[in-house]
N, C-alpha and C. Protein backbone atom coordinates (compact mmCIF):
# COMPACT_ATOMS: atom_id res chain seq x y z
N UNK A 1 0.84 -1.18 0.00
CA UNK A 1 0.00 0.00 0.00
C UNK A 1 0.89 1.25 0.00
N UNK A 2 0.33 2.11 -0.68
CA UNK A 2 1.18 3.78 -1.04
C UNK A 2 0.55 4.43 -0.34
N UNK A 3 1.62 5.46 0.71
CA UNK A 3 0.99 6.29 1.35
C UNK A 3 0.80 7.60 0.68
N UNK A 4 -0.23 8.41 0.39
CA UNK A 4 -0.38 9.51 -0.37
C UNK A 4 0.38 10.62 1.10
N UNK A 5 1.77 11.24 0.61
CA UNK A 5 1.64 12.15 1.47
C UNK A 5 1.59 13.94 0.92
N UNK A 6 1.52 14.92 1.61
CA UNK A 6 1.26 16.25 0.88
C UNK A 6 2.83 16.65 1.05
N UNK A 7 3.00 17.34 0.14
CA UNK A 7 4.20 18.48 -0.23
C UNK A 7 4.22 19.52 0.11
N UNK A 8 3.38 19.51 1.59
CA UNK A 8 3.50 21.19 1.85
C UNK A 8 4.65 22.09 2.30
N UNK A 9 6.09 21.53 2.22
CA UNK A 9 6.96 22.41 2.17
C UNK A 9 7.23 23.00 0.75
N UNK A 10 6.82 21.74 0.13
CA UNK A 10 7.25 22.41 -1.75
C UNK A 10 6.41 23.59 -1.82
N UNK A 11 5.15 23.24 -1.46
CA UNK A 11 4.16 24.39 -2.10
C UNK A 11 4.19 25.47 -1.09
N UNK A 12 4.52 25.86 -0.29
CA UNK A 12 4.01 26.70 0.35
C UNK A 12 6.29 27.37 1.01
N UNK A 13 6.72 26.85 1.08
CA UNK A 13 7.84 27.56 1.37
C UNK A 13 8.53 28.53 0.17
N UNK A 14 8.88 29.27 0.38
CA UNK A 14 9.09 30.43 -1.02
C UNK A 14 10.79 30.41 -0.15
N UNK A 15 12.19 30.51 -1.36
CA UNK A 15 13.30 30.94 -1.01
C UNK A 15 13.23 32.41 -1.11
N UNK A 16 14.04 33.22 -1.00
CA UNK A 16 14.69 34.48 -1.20
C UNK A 16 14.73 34.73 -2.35
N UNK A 17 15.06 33.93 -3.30
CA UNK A 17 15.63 34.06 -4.72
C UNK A 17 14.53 33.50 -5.61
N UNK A 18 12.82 33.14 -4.87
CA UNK A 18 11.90 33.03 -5.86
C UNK A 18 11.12 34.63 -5.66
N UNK A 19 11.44 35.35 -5.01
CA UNK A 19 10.79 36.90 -4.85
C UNK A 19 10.56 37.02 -6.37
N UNK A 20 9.48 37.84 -6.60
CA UNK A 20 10.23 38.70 -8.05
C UNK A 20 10.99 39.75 -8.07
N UNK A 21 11.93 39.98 -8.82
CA UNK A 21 12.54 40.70 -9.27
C UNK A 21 12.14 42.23 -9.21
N UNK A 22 13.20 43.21 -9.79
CA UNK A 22 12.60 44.75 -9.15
C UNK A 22 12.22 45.18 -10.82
N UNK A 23 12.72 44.35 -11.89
CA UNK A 23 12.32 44.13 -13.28
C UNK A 23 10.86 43.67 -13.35
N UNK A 24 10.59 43.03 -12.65
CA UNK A 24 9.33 42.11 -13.01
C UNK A 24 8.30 43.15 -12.33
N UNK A 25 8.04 43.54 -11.16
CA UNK A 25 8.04 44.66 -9.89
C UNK A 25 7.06 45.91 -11.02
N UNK A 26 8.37 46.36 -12.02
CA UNK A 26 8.19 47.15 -12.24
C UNK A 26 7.31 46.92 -13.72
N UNK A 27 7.32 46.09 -13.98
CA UNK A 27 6.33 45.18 -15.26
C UNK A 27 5.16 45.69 -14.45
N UNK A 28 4.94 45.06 -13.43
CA UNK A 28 3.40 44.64 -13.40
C UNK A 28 3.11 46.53 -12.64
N UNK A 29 3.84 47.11 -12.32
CA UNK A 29 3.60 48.55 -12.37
C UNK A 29 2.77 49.48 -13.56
N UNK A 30 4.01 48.62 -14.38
CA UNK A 30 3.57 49.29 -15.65
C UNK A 30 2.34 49.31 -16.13
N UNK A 31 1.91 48.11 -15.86
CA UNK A 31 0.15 47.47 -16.30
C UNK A 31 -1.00 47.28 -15.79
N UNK A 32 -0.37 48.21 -14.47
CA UNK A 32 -1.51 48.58 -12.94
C UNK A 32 -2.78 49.25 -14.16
N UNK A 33 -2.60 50.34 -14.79
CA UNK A 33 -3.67 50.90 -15.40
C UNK A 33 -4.95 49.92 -15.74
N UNK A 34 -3.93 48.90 -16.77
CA UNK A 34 -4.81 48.11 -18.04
C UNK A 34 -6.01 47.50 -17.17
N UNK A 35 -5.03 46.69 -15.84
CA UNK A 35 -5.33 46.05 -14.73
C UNK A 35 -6.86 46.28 -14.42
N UNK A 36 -6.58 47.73 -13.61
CA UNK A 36 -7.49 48.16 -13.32
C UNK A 36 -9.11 48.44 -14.01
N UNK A 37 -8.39 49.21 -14.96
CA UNK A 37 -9.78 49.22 -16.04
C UNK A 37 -10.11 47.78 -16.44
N UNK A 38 -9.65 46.64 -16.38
CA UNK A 38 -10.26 45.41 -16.62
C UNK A 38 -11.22 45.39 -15.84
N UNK A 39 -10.85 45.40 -14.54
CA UNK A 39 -11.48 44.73 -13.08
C UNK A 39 -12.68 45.71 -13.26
N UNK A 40 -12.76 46.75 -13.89
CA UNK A 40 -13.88 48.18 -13.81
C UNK A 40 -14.61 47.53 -14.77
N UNK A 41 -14.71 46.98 -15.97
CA UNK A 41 -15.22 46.93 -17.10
C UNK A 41 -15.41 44.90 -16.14
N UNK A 42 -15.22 44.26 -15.61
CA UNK A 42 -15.91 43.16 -15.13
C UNK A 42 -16.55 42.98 -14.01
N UNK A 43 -15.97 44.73 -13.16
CA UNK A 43 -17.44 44.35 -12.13
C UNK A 43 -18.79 45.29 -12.97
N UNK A 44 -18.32 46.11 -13.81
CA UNK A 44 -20.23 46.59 -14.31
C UNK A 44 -20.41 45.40 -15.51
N UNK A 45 -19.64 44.02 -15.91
CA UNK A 45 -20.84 42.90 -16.33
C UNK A 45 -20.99 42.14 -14.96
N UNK A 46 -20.52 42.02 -14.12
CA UNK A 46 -21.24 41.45 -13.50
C UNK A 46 -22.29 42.12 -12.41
N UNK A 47 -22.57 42.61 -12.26
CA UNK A 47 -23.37 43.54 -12.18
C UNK A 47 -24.53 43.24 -13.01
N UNK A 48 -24.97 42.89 -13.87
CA UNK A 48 -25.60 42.83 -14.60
C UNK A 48 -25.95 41.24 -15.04
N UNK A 49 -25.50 40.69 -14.70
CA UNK A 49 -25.11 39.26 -14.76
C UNK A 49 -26.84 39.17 -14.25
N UNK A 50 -27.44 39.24 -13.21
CA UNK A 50 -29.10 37.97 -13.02
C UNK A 50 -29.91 38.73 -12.88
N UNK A 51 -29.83 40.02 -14.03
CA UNK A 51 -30.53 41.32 -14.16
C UNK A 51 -30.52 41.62 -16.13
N UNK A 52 -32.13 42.44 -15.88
CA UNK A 52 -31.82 42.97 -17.55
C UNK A 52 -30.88 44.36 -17.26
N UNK A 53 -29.90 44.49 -18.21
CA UNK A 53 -29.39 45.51 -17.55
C UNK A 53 -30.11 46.91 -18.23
N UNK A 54 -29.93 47.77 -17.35
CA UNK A 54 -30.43 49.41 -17.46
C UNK A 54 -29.73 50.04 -18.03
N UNK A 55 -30.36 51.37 -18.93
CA UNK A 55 -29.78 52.32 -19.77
C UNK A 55 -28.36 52.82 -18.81
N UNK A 56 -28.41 52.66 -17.42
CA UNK A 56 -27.39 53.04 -16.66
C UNK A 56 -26.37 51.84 -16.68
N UNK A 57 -26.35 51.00 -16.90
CA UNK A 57 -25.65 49.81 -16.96
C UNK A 57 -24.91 49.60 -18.01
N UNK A 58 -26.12 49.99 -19.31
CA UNK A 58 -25.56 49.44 -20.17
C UNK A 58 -24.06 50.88 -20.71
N UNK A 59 -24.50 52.22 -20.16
CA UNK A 59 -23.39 52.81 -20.28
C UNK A 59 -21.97 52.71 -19.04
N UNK A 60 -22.27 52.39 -18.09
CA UNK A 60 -21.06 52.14 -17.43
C UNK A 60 -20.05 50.82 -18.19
N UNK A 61 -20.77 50.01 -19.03
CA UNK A 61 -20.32 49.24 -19.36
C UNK A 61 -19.49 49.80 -20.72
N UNK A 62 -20.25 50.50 -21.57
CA UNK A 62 -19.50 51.39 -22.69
C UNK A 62 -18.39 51.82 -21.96
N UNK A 63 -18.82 53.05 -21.07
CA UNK A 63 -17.50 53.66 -20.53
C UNK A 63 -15.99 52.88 -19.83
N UNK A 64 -16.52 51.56 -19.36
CA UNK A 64 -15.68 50.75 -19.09
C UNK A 64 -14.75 50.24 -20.01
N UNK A 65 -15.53 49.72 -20.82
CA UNK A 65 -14.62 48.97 -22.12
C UNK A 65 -14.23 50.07 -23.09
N UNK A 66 -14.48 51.81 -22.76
CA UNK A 66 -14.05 52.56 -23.75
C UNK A 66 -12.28 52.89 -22.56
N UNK A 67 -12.42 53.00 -21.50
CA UNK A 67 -10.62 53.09 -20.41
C UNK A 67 -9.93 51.64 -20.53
N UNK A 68 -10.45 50.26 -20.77
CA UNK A 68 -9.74 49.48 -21.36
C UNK A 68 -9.01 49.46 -22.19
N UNK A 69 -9.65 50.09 -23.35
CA UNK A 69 -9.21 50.68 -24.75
C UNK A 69 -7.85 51.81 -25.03
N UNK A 70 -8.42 52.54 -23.68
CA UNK A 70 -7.68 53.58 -23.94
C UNK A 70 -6.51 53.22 -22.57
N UNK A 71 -6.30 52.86 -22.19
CA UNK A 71 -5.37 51.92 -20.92
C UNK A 71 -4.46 50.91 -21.93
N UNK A 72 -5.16 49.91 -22.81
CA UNK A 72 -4.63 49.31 -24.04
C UNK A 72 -3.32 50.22 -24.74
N UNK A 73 -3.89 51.15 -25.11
CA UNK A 73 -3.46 52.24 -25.94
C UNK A 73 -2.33 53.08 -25.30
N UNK A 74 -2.46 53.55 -24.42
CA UNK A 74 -1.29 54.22 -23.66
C UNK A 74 -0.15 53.25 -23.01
N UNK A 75 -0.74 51.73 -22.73
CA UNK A 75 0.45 51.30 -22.53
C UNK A 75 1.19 51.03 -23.64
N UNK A 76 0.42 51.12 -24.52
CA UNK A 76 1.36 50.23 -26.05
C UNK A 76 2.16 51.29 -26.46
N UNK A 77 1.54 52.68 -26.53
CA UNK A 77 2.16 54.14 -26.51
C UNK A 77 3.25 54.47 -25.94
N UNK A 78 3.60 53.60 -24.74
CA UNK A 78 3.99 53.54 -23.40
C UNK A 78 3.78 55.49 -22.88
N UNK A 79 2.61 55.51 -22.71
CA UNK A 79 2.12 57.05 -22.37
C UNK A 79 1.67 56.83 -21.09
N UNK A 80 1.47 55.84 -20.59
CA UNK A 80 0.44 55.16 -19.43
C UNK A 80 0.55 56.14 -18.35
N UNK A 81 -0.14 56.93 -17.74
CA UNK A 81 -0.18 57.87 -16.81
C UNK A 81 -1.11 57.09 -15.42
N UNK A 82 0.04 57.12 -14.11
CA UNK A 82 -0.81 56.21 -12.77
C UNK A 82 -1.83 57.36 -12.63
N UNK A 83 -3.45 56.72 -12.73
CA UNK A 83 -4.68 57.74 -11.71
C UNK A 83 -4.73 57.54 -10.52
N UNK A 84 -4.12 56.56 -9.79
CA UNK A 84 -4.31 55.97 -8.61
C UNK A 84 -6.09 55.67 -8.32
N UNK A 85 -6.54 55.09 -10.23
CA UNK A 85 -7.68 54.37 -10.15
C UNK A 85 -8.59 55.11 -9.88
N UNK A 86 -8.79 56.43 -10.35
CA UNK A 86 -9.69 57.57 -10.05
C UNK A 86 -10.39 57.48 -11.64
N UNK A 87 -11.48 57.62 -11.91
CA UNK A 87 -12.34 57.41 -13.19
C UNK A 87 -13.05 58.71 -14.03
């Protein structure tokens, strides 16, 4: 008989040298914007998700997926300006 045992030092102990990087750090800095306007443009569908949605809905949702767009765009620009998520 095989004993099934767990690996919870593998999974759960992190070295020093699996940190990320101040390269990588600064990656996902870079893409805080896009980030954000995602998470904006998926909480107004869900929102709407076990509802017909409303003339108010259905524009937060325009306006959402129009700062995706333009979050898209400035990072590719690399123009990306931090709002500190102000709309």
């Amino acid at each position: 008989m095989e004993h099934i045992v767990t690996v919870q030092d593998a999974v759960t102990a992190f070295a020093p040298f699996m940190e990320p990087t101040n390269a990588e750090l600064d990656a996902i800095e870079r893409e805080m914007p896009v980030i954000r306007a995602e998470v904006d443009l998926l909480d107004a569908q869900i929102i709407t998700i076990d509802r017909t949605p409303t003339e108010l809905d259905e524009r937060r949702i325009r306006r959402a997926r129009r700062r995706v767009l333009a979050a898209h765009r400035d990072q590719l620009n690399g123009t990306a300006v931090q709002t500190g998520g102000v709309a």
